[in-house]
PDB file of N, CA and C in Angstrom:
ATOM      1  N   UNK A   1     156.058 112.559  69.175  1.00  0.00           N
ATOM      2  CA  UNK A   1     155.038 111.983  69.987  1.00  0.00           C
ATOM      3  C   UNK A   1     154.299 110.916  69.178  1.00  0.00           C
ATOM      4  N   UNK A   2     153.501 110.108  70.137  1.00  0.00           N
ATOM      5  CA  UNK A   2     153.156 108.927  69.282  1.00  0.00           C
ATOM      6  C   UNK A   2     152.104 109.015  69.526  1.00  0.00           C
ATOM      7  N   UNK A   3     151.224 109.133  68.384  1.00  0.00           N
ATOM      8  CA  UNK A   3     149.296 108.703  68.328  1.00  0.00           C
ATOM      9  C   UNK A   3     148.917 107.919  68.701  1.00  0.00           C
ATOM     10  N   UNK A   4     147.649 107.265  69.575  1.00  0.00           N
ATOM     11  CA  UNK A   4     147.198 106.373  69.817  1.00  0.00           C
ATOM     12  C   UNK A   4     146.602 105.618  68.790  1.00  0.00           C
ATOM     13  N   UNK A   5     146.357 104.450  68.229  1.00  0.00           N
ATOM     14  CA  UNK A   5     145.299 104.065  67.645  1.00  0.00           C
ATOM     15  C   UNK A   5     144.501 104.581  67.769  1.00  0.00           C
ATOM     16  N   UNK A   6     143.464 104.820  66.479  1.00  0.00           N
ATOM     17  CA  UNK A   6     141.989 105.096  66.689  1.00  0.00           C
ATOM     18  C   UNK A   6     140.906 103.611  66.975  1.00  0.00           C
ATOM     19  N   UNK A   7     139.941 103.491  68.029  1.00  0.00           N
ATOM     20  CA  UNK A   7     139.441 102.158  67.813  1.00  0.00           C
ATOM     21  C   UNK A   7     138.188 102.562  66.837  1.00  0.00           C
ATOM     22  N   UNK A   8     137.807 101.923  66.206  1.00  0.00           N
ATOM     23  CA  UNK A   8     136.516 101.334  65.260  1.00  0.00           C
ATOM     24  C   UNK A   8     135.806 100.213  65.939  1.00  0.00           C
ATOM     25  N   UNK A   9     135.091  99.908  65.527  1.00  0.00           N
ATOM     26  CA  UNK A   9     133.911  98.638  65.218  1.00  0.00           C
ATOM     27  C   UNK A   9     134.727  97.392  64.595  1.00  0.00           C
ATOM     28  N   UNK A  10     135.586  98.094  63.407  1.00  0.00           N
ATOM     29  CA  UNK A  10     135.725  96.884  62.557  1.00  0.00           C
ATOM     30  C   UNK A  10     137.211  96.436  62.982  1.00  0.00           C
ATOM     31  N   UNK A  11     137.897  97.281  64.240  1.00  0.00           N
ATOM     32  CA  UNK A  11     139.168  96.808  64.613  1.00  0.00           C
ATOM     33  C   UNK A  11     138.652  95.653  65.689  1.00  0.00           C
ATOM     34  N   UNK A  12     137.415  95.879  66.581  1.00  0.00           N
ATOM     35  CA  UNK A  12     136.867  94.672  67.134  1.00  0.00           C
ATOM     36  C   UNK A  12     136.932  93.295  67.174  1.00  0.00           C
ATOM     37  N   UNK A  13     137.026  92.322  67.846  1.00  0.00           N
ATOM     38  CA  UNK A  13     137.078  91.233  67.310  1.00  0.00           C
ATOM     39  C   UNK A  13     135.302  91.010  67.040  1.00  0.00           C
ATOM     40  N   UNK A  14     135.107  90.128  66.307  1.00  0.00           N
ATOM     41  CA  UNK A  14     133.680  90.153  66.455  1.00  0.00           C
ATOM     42  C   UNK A  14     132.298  89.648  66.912  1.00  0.00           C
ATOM     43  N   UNK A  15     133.627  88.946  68.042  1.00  0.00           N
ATOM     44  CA  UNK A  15     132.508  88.277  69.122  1.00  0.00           C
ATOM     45  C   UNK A  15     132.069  89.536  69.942  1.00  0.00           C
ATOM     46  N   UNK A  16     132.949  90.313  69.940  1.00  0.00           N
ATOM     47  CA  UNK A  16     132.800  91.344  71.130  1.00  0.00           C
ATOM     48  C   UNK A  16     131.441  92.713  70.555  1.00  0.00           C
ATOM     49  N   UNK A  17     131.173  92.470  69.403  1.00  0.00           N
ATOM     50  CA  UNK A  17     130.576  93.583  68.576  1.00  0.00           C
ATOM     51  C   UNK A  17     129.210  92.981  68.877  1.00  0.00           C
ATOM     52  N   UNK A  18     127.839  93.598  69.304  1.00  0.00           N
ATOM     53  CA  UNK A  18     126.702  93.339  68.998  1.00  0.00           C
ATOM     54  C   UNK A  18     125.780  94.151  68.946  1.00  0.00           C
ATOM     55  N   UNK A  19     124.941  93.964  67.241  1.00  0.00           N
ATOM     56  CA  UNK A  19     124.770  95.241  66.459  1.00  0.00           C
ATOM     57  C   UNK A  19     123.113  95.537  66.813  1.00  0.00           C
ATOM     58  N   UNK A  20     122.984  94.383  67.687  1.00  0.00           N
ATOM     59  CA  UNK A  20     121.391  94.543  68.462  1.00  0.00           C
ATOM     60  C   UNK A  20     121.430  95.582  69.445  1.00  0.00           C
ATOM     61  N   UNK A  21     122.441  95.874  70.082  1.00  0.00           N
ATOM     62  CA  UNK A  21     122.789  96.498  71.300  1.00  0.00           C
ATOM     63  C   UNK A  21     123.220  98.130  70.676  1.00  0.00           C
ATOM     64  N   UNK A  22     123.180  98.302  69.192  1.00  0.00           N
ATOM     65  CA  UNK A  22     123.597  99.368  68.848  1.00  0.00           C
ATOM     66  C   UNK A  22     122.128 100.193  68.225  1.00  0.00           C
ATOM     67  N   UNK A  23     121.414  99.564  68.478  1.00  0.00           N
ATOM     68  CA  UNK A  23     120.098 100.299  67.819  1.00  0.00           C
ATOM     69  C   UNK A  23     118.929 100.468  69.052  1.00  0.00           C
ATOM     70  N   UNK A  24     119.722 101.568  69.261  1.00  0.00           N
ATOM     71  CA  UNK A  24     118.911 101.936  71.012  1.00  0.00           C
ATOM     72  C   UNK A  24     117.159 102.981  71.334  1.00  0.00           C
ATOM     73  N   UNK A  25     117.287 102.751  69.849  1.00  0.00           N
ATOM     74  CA  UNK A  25     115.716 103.236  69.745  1.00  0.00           C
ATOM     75  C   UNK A  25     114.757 102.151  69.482  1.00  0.00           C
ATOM     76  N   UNK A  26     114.924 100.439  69.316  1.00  0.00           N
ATOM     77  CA  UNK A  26     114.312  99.745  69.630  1.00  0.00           C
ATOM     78  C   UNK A  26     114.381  98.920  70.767  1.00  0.00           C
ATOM     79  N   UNK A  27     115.427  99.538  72.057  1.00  0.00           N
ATOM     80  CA  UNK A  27     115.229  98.463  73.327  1.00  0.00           C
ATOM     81  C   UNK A  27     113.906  98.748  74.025  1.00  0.00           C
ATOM     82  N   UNK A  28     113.793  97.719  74.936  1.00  0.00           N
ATOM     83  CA  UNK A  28     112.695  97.928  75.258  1.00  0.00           C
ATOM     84  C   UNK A  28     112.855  98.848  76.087  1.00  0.00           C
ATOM     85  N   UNK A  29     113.504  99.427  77.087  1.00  0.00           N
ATOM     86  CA  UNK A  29     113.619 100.567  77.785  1.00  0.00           C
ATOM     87  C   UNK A  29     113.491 101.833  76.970  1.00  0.00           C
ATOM     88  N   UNK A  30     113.536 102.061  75.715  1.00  0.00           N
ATOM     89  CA  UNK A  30     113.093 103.322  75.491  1.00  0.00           C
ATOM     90  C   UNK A  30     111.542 103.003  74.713  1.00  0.00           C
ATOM     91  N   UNK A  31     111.357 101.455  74.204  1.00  0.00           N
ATOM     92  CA  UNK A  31     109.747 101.731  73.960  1.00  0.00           C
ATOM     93  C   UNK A  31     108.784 101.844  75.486  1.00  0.00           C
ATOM     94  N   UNK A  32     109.297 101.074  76.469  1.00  0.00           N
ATOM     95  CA  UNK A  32     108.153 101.680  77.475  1.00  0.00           C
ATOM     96  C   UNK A  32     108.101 102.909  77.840  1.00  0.00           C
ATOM     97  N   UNK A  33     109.418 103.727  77.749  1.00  0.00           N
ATOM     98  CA  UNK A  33     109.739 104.817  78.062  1.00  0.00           C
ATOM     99  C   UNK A  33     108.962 105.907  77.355  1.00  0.00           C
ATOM    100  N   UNK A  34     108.858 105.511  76.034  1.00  0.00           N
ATOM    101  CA  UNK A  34     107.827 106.493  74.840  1.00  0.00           C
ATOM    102  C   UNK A  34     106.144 105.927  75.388  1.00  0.00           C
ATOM    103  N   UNK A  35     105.582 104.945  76.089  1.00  0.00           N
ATOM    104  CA  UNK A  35     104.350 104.406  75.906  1.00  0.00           C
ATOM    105  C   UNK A  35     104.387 104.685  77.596  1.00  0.00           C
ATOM    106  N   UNK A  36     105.147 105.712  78.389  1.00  0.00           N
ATOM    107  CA  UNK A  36     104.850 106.036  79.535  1.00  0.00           C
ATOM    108  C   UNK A  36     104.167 107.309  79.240  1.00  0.00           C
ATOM    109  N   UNK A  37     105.140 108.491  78.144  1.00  0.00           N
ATOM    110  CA  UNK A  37     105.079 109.508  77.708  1.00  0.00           C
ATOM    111  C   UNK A  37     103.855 109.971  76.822  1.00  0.00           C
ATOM    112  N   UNK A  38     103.059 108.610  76.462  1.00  0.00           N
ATOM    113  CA  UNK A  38     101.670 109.207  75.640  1.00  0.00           C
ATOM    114  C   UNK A  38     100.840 109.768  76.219  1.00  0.00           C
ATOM    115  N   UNK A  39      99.685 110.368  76.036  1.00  0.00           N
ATOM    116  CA  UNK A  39      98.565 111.005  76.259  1.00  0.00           C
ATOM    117  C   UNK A  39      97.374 110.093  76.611  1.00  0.00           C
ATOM    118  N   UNK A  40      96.769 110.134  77.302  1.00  0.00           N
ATOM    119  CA  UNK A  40      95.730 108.968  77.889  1.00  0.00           C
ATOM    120  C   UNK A  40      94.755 109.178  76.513  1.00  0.00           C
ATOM    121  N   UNK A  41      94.667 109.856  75.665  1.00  0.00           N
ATOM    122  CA  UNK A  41      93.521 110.691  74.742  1.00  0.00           C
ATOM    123  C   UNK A  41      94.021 110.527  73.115  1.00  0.00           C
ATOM    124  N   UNK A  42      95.419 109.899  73.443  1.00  0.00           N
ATOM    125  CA  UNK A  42      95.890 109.429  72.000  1.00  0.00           C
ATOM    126  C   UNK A  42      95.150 108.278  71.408  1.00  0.00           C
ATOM    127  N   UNK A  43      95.321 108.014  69.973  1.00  0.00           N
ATOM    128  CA  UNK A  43      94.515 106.702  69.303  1.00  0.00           C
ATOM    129  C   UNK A  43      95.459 105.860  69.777  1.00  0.00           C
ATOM    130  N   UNK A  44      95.315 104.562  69.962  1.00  0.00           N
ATOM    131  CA  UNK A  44      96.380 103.388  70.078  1.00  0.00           C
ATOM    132  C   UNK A  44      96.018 102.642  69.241  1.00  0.00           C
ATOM    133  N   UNK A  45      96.838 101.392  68.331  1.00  0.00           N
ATOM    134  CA  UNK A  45      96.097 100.512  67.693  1.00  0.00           C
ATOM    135  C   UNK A  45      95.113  99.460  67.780  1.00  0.00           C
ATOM    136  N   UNK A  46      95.165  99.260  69.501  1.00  0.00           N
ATOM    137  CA  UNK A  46      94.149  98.569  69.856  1.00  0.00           C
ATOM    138  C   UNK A  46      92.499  99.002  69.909  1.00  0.00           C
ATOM    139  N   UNK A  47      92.755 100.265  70.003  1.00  0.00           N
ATOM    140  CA  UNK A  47      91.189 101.216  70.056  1.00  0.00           C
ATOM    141  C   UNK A  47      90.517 101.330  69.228  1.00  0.00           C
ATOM    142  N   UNK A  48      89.435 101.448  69.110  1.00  0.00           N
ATOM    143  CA  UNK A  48      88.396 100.974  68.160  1.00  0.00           C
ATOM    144  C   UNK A  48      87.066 101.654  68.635  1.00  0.00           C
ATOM    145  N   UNK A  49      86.187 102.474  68.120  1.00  0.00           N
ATOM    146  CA  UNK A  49      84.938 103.347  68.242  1.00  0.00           C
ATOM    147  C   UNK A  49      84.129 102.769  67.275  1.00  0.00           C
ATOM    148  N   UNK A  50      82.486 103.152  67.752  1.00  0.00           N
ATOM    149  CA  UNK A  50      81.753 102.669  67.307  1.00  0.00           C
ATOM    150  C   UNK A  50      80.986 103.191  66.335  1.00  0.00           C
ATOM    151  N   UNK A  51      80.866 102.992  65.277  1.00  0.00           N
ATOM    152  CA  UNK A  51      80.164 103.641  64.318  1.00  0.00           C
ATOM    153  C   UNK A  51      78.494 103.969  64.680  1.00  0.00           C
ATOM    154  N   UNK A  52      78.322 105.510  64.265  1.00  0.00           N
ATOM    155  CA  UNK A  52      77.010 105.914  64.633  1.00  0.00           C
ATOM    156  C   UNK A  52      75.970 105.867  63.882  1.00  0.00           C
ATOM    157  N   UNK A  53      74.627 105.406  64.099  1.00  0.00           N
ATOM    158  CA  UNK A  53      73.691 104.971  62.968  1.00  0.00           C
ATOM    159  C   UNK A  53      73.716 103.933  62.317  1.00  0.00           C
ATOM    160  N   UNK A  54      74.388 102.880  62.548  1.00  0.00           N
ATOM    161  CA  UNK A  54      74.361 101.605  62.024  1.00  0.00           C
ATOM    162  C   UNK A  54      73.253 101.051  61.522  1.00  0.00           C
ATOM    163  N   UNK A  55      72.334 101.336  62.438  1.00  0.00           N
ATOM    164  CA  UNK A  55      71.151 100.702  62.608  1.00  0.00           C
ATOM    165  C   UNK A  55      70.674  99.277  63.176  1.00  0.00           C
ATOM    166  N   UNK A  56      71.598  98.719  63.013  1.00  0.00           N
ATOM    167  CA  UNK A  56      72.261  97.455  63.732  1.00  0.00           C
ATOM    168  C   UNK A  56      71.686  96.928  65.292  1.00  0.00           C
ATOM    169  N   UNK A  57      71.909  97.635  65.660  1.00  0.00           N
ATOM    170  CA  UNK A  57      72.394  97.975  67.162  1.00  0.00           C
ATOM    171  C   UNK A  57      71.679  99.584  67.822  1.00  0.00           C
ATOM    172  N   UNK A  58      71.004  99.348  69.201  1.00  0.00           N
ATOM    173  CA  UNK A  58      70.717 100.897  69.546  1.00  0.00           C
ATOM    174  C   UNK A  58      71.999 101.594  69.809  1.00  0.00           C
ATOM    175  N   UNK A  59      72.385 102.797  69.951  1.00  0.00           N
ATOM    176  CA  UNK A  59      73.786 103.303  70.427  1.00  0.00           C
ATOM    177  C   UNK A  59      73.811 103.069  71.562  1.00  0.00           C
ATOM    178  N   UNK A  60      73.155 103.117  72.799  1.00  0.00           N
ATOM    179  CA  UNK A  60      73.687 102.616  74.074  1.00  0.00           C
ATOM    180  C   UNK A  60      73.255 101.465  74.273  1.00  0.00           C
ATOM    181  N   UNK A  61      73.373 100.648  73.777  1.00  0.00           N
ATOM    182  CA  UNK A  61      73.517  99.218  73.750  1.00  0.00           C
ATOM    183  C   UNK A  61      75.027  98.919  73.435  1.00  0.00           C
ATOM    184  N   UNK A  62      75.550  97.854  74.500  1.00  0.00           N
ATOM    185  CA  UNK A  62      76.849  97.452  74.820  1.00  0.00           C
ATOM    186  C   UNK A  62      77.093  96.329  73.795  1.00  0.00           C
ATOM    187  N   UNK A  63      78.068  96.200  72.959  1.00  0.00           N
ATOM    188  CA  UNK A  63      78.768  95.913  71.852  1.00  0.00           C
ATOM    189  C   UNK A  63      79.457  94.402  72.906  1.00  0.00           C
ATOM    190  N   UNK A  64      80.008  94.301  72.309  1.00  0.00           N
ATOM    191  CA  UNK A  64      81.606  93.555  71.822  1.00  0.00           C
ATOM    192  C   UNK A  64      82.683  94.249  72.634  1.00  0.00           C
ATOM    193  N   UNK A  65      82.714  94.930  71.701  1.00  0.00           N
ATOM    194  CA  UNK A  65      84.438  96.375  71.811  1.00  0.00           C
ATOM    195  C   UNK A  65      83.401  97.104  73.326  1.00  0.00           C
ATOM    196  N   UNK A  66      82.846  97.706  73.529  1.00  0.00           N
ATOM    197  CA  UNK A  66      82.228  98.047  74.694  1.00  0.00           C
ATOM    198  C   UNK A  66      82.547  97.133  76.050  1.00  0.00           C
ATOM    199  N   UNK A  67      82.353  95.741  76.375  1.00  0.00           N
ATOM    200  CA  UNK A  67      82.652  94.775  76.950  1.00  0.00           C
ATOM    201  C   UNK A  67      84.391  94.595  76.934  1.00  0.00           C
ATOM    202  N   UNK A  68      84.794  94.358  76.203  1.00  0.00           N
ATOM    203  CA  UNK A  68      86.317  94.277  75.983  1.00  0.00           C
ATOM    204  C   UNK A  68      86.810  95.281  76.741  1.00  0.00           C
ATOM    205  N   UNK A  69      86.513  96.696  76.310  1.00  0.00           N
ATOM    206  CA  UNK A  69      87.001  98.015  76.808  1.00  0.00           C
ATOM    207  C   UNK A  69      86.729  98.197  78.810  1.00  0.00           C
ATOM    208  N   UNK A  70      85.480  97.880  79.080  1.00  0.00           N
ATOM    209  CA  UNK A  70      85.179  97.579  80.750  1.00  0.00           C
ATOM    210  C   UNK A  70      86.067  96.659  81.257  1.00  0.00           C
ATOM    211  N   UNK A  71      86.085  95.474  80.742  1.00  0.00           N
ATOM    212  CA  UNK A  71      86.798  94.354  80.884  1.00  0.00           C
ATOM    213  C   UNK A  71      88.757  95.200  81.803  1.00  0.00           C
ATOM    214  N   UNK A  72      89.028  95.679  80.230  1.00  0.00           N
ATOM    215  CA  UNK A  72      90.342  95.847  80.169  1.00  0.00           C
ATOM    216  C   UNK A  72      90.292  97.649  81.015  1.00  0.00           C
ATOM    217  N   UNK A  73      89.332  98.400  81.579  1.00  0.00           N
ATOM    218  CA  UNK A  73      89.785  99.390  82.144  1.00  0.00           C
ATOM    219  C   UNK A  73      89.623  98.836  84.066  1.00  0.00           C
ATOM    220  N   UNK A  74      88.414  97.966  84.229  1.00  0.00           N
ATOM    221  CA  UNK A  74      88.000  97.505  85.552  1.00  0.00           C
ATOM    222  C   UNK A  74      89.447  96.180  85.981  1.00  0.00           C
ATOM    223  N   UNK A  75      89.967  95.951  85.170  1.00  0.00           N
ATOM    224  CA  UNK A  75      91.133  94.971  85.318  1.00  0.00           C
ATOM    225  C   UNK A  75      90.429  93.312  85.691  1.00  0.00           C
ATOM    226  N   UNK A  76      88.949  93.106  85.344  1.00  0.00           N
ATOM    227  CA  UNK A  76      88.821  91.899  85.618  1.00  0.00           C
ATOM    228  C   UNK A  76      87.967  91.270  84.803  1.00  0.00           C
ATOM    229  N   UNK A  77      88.446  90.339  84.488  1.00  0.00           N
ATOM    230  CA  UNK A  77      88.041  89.571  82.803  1.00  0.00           C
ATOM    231  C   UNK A  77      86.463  88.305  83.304  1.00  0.00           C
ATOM    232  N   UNK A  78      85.657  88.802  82.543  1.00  0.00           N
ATOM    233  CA  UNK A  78      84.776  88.118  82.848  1.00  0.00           C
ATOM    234  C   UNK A  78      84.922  87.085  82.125  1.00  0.00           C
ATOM    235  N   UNK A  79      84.555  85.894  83.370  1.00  0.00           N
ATOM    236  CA  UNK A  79      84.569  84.174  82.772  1.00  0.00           C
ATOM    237  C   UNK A  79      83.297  83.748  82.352  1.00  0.00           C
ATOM    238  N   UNK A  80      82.363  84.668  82.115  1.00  0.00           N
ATOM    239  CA  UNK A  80      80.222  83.710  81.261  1.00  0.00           C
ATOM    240  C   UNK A  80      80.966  83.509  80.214  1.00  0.00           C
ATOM    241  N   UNK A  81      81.786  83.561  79.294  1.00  0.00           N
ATOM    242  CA  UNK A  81      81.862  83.113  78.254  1.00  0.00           C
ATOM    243  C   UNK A  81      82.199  81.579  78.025  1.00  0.00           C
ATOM    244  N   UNK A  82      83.180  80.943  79.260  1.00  0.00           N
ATOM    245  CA  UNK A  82      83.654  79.600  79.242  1.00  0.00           C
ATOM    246  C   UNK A  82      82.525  79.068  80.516  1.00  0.00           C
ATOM    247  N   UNK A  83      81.344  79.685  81.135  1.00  0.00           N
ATOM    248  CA  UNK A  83      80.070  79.194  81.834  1.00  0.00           C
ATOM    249  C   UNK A  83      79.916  77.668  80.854  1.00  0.00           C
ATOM    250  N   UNK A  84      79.823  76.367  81.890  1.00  0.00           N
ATOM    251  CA  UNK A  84      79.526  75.213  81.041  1.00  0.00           C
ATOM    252  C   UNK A  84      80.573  74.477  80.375  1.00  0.00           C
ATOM    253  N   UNK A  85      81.489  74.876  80.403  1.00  0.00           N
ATOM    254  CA  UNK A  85      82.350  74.373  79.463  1.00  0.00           C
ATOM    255  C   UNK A  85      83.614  73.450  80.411  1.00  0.00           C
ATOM    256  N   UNK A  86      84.003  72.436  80.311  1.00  0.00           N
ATOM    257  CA  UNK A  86      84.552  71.943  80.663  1.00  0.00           C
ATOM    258  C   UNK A  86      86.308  72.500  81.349  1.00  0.00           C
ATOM    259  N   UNK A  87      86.878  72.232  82.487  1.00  0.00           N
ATOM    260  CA  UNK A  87      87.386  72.811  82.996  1.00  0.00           C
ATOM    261  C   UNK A  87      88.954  71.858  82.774  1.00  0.00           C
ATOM    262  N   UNK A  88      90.096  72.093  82.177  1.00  0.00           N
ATOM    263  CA  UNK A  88      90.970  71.092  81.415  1.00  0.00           C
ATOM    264  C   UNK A  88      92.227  71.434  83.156  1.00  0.00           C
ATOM    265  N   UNK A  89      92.215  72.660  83.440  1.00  0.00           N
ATOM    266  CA  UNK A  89      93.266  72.937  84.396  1.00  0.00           C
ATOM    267  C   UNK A  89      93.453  72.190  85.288  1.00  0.00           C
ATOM    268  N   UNK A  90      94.833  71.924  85.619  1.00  0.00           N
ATOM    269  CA  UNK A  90      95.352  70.909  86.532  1.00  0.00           C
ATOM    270  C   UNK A  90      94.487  71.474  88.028  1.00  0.00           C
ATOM    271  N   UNK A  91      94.844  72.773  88.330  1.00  0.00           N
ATOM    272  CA  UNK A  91      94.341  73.681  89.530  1.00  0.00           C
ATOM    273  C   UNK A  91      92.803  73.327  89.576  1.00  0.00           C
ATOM    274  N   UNK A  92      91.590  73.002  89.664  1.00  0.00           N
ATOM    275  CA  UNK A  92      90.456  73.001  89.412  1.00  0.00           C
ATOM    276  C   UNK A  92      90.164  74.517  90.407  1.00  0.00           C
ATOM    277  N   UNK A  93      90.884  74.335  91.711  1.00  0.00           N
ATOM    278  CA  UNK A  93      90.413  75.154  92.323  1.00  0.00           C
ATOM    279  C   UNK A  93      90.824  76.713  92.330  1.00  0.00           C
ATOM    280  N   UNK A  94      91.533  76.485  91.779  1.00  0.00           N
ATOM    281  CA  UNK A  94      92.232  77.950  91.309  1.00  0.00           C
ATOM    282  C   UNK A  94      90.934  78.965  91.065  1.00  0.00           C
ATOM    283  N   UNK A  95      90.229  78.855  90.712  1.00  0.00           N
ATOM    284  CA  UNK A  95      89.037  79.598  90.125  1.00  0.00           C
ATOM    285  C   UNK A  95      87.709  79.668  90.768  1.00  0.00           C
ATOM    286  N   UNK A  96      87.872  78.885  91.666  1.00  0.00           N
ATOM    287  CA  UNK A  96      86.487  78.761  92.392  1.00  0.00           C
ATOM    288  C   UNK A  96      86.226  77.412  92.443  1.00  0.00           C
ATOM    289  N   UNK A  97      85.114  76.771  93.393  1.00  0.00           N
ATOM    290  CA  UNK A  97      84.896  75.269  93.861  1.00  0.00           C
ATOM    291  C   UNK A  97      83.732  75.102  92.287  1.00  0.00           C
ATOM    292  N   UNK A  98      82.977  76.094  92.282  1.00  0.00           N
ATOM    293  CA  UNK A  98      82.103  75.996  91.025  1.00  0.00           C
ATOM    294  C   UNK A  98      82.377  74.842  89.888  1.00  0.00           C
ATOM    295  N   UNK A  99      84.137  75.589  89.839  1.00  0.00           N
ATOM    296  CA  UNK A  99      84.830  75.030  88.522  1.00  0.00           C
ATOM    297  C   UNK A  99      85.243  73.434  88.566  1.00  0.00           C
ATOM    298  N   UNK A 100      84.835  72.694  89.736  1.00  0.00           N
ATOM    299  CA  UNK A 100      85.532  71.614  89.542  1.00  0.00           C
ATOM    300  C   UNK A 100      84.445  70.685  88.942  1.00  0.00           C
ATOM    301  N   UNK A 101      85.365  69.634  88.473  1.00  0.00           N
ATOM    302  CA  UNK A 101      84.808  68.672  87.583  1.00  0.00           C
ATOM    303  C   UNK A 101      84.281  67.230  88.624  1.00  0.00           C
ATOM    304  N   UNK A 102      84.808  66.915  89.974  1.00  0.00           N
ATOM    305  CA  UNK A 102      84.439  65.927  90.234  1.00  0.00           C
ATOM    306  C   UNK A 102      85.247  66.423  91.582  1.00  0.00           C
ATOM    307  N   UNK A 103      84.942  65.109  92.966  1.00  0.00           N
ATOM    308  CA  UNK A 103      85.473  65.553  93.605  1.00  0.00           C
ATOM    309  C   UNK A 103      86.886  65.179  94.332  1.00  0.00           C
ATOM    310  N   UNK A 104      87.761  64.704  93.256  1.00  0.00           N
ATOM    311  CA  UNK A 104      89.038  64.410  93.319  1.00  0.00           C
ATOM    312  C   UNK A 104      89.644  65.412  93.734  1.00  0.00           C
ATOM    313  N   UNK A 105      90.823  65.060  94.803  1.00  0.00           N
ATOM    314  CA  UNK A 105      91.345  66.375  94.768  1.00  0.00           C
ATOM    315  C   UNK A 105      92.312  66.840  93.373  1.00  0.00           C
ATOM    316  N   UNK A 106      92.611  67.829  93.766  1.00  0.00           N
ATOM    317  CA  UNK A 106      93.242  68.550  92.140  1.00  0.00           C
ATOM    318  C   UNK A 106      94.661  68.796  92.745  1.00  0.00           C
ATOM    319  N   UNK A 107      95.195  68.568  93.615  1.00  0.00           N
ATOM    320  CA  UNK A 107      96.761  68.781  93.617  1.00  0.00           C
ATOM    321  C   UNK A 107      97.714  67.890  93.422  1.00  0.00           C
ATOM    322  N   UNK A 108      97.206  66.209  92.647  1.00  0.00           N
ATOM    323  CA  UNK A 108      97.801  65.792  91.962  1.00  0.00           C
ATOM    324  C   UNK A 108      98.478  64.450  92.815  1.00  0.00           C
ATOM    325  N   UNK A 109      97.746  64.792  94.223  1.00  0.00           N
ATOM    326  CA  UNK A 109      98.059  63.285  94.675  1.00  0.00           C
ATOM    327  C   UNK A 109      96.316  62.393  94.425  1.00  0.00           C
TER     328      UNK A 109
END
C-alpha cells in the first residue's frame, strides 16, 4: 500500500502560507470576543479614579476625568469647549445654524 504524503507548511508554496492568519489569538474576532466577556466592574486602561484628600479640589466637585466619564457613559460629547471658535467644516450646518460662519450656503455650490 502506498502512503500519502504528509502536507506541512513548508511543502506550501509560499504565496499560499499566511502567518498573520495563523495567530488566532490576535484577530480581531477573538479580541472583541474577550472585551464582550469582561465584567462591567473590571479596571480597563482607560479608567482612572480620583484621588481622595487632595486638597485641590472639593470631592464632589466634577473634575476633568468626571466630565470625560458622563460624556462617554450619556453617549453625547459636549461641544462648550470649541464655543467661539471658528468653524473650518465644509458642512457648517451639520451641527446646528449657531455654527455657521456667514450666510453662504455650505453645500458647495
Amino acid at each position: 500500500m502506498i502512503d500519502k504524503p504528509e502536507k506541512n507548511k513548508n511543502s506550501q508554496a509560499p504565496e499560499l502560507y499566511n502567518d498573520e492568519q495563523e495567530d488566532e489569538s490576535s484577530q480581531s474576532q477573538e479580541i472583541a470576543e474577550e472585551a464582550r466577556k469582561r465584567m462591567p466592574d473590571e479596571d480597563r486602561a482607560t479608567e482612572s479614579t480620583k484621588k481622595r484628600g487632595s486638597g485641590i479640589m472639593g470631592e464632589d466637585s466634577q473634575d476633568l476625568v468626571d466630565h470625560m466619564k458622563d460624556m462617554e457613559q450619556s453617549g453625547r460629547i459636549d461641544m462648550a469647549a470649541y464655543r467661539g471658535e471658528d468653524n473650518l467644516d465644509d458642512n457648517e450646518d451639520k451641527y446646528d445654524r449657531s455654527n455657521r460662519v456667514d450666510d453662504l450656503p455650505s453645500d458647495g455650490s
